[in-house]
C-alpha atoms as a PDB file:
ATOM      1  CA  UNK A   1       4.493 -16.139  -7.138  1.00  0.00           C
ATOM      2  CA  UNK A   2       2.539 -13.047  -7.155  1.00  0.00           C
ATOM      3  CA  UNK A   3       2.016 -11.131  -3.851  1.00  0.00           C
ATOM      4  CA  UNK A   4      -0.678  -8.345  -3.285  1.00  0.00           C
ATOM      5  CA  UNK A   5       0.744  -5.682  -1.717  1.00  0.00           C
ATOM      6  CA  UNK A   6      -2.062  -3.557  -0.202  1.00  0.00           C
ATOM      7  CA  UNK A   7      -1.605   0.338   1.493  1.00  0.00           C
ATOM      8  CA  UNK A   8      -4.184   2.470   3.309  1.00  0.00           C
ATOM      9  CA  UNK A   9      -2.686   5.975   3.622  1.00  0.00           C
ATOM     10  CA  UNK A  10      -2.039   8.732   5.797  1.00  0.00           C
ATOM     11  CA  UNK A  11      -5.443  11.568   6.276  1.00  0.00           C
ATOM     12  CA  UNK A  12      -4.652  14.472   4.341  1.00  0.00           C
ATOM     13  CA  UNK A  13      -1.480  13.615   2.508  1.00  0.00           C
ATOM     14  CA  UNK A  14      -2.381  14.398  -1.030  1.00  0.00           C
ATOM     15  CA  UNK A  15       0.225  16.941  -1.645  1.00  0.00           C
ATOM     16  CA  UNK A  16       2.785  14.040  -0.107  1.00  0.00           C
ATOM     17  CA  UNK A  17       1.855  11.616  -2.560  1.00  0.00           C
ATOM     18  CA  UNK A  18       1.717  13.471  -5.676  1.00  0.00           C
ATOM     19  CA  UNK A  19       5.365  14.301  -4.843  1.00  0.00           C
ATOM     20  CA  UNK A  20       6.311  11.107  -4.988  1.00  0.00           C
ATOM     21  CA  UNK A  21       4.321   9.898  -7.987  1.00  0.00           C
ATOM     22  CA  UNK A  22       7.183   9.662 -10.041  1.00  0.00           C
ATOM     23  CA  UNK A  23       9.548   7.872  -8.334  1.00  0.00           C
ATOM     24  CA  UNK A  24       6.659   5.806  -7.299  1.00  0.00           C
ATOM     25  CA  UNK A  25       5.578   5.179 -10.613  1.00  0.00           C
ATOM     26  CA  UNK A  26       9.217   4.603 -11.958  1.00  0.00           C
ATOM     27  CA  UNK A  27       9.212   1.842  -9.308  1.00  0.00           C
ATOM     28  CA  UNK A  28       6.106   0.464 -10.824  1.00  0.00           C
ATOM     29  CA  UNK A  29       7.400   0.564 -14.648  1.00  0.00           C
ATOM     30  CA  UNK A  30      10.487  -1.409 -14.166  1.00  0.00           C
ATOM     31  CA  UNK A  31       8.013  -4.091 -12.342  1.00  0.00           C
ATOM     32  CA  UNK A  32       5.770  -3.688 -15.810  1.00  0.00           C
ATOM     33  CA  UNK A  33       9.220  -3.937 -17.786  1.00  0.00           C
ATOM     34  CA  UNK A  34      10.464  -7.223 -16.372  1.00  0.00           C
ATOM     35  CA  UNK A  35       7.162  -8.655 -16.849  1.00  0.00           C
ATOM     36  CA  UNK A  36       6.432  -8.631 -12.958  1.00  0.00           C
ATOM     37  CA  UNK A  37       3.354  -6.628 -12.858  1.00  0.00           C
ATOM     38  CA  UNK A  38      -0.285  -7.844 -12.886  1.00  0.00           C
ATOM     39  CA  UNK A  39      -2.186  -4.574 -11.873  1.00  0.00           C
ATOM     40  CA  UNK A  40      -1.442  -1.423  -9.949  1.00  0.00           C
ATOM     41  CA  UNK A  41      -3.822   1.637  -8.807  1.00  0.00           C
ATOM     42  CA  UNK A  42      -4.564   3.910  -6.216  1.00  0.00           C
ATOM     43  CA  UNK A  43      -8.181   3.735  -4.617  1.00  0.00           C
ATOM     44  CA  UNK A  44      -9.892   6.995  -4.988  1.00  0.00           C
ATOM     45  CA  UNK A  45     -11.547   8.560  -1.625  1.00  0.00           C
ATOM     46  CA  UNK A  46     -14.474   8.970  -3.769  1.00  0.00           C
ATOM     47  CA  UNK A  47     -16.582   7.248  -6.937  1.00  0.00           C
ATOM     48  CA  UNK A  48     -14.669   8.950  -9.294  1.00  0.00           C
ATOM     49  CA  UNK A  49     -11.668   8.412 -12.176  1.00  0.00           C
ATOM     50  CA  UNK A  50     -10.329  11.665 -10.574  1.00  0.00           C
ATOM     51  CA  UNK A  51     -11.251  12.194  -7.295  1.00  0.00           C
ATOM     52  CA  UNK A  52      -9.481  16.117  -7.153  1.00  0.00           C
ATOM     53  CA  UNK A  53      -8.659  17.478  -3.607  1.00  0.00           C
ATOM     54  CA  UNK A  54     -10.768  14.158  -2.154  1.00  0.00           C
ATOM     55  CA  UNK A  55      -7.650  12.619  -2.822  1.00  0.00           C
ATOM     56  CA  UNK A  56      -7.082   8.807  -2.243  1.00  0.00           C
ATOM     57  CA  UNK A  57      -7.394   5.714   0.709  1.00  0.00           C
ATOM     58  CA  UNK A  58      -4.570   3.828  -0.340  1.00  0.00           C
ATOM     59  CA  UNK A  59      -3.303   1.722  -2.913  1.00  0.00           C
ATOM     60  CA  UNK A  60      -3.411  -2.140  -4.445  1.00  0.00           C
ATOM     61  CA  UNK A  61      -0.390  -3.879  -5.813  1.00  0.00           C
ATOM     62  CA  UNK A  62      -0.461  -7.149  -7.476  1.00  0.00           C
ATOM     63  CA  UNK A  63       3.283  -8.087  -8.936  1.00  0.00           C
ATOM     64  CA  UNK A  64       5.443 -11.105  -8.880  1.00  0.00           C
ATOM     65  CA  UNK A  65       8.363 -11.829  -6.529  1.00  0.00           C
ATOM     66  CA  UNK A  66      10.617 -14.431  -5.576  1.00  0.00           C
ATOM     67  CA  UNK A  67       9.233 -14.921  -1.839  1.00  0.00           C
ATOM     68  CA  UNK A  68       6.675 -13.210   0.376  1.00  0.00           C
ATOM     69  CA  UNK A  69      10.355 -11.106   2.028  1.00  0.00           C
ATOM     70  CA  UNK A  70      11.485 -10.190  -1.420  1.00  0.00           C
ATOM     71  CA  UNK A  71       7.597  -8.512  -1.926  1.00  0.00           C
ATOM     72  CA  UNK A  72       8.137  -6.743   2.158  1.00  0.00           C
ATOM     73  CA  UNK A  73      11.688  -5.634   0.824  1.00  0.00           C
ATOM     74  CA  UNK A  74      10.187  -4.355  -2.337  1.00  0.00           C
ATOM     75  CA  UNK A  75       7.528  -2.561  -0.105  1.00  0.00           C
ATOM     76  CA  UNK A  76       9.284  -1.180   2.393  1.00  0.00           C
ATOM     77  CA  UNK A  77      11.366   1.143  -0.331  1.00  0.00           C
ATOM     78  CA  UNK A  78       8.594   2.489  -1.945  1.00  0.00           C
ATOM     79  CA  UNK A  79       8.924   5.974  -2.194  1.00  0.00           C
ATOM     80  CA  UNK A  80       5.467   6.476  -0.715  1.00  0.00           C
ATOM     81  CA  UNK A  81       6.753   4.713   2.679  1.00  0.00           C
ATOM     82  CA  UNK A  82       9.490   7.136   2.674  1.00  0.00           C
ATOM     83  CA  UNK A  83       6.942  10.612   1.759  1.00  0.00           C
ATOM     84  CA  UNK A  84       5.234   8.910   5.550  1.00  0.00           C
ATOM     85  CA  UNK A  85       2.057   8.646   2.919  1.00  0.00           C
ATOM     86  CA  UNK A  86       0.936   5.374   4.451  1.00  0.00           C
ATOM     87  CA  UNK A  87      -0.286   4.596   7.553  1.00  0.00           C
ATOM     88  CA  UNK A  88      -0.391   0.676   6.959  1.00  0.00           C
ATOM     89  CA  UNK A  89       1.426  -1.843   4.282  1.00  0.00           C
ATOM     90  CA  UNK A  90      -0.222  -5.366   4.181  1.00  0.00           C
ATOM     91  CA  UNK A  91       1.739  -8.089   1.424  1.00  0.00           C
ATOM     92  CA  UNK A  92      -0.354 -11.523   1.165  1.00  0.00           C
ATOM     93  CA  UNK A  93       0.166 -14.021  -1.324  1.00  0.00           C
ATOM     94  CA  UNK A  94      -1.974 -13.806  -4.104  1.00  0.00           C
ATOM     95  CA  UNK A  95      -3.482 -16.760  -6.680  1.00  0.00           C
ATOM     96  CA  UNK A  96      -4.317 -15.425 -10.063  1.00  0.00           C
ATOM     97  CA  UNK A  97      -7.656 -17.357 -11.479  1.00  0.00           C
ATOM     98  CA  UNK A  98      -9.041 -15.523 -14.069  1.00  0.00           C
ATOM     99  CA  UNK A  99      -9.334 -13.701 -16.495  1.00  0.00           C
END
């Protein structure tokens, strides 16, 4: 089943999140590689593609796992959890419809 897996960050922890990009992303690619992921992206702070020192709110997961702990397990190692970048991780199961 596919579980969104929703973070609001941290005020003023750009420079902590761009640290962990990589690992973060990493994460994100082996997800992609295994077929897991459905969509993944930060939420920009403001209405832009690149939002510069305004930095980001948070971001949206959508990816499969076996059970709602397996997507909290998955979570909880993010390397953004461990940079203290967010303030709050919600996981809810998630229904794909369309497209």
């Amino acid at each position: 089943m596919y579980y969104a897996i929703m973070a609001e960050d941290k005020d003023n922890v750009l420079d902590k999140r761009m640290a962990a990009r990589p690992e973060h992303l990493a994460r994100l690619e082996e997800l992609k590689q295994q077929g897991r992921l459905l969509v993944a992206g930060p939420h920009p702070a403001i209405d832009s593609e690149d939002p510069g020192p305004a930095g980001f709110t948070g971001s949206l997961i959508i990816a499969e796992f076996d059970s709602l702990e397996a997507a909290q397990q998955w979570a909880d190692a993010d390397p953004y959890c461990a940079a203290d970048v967010y303030q709050k991780v919600i996981i809810k199961p998630y229904k794909k419809v369309l497209p």
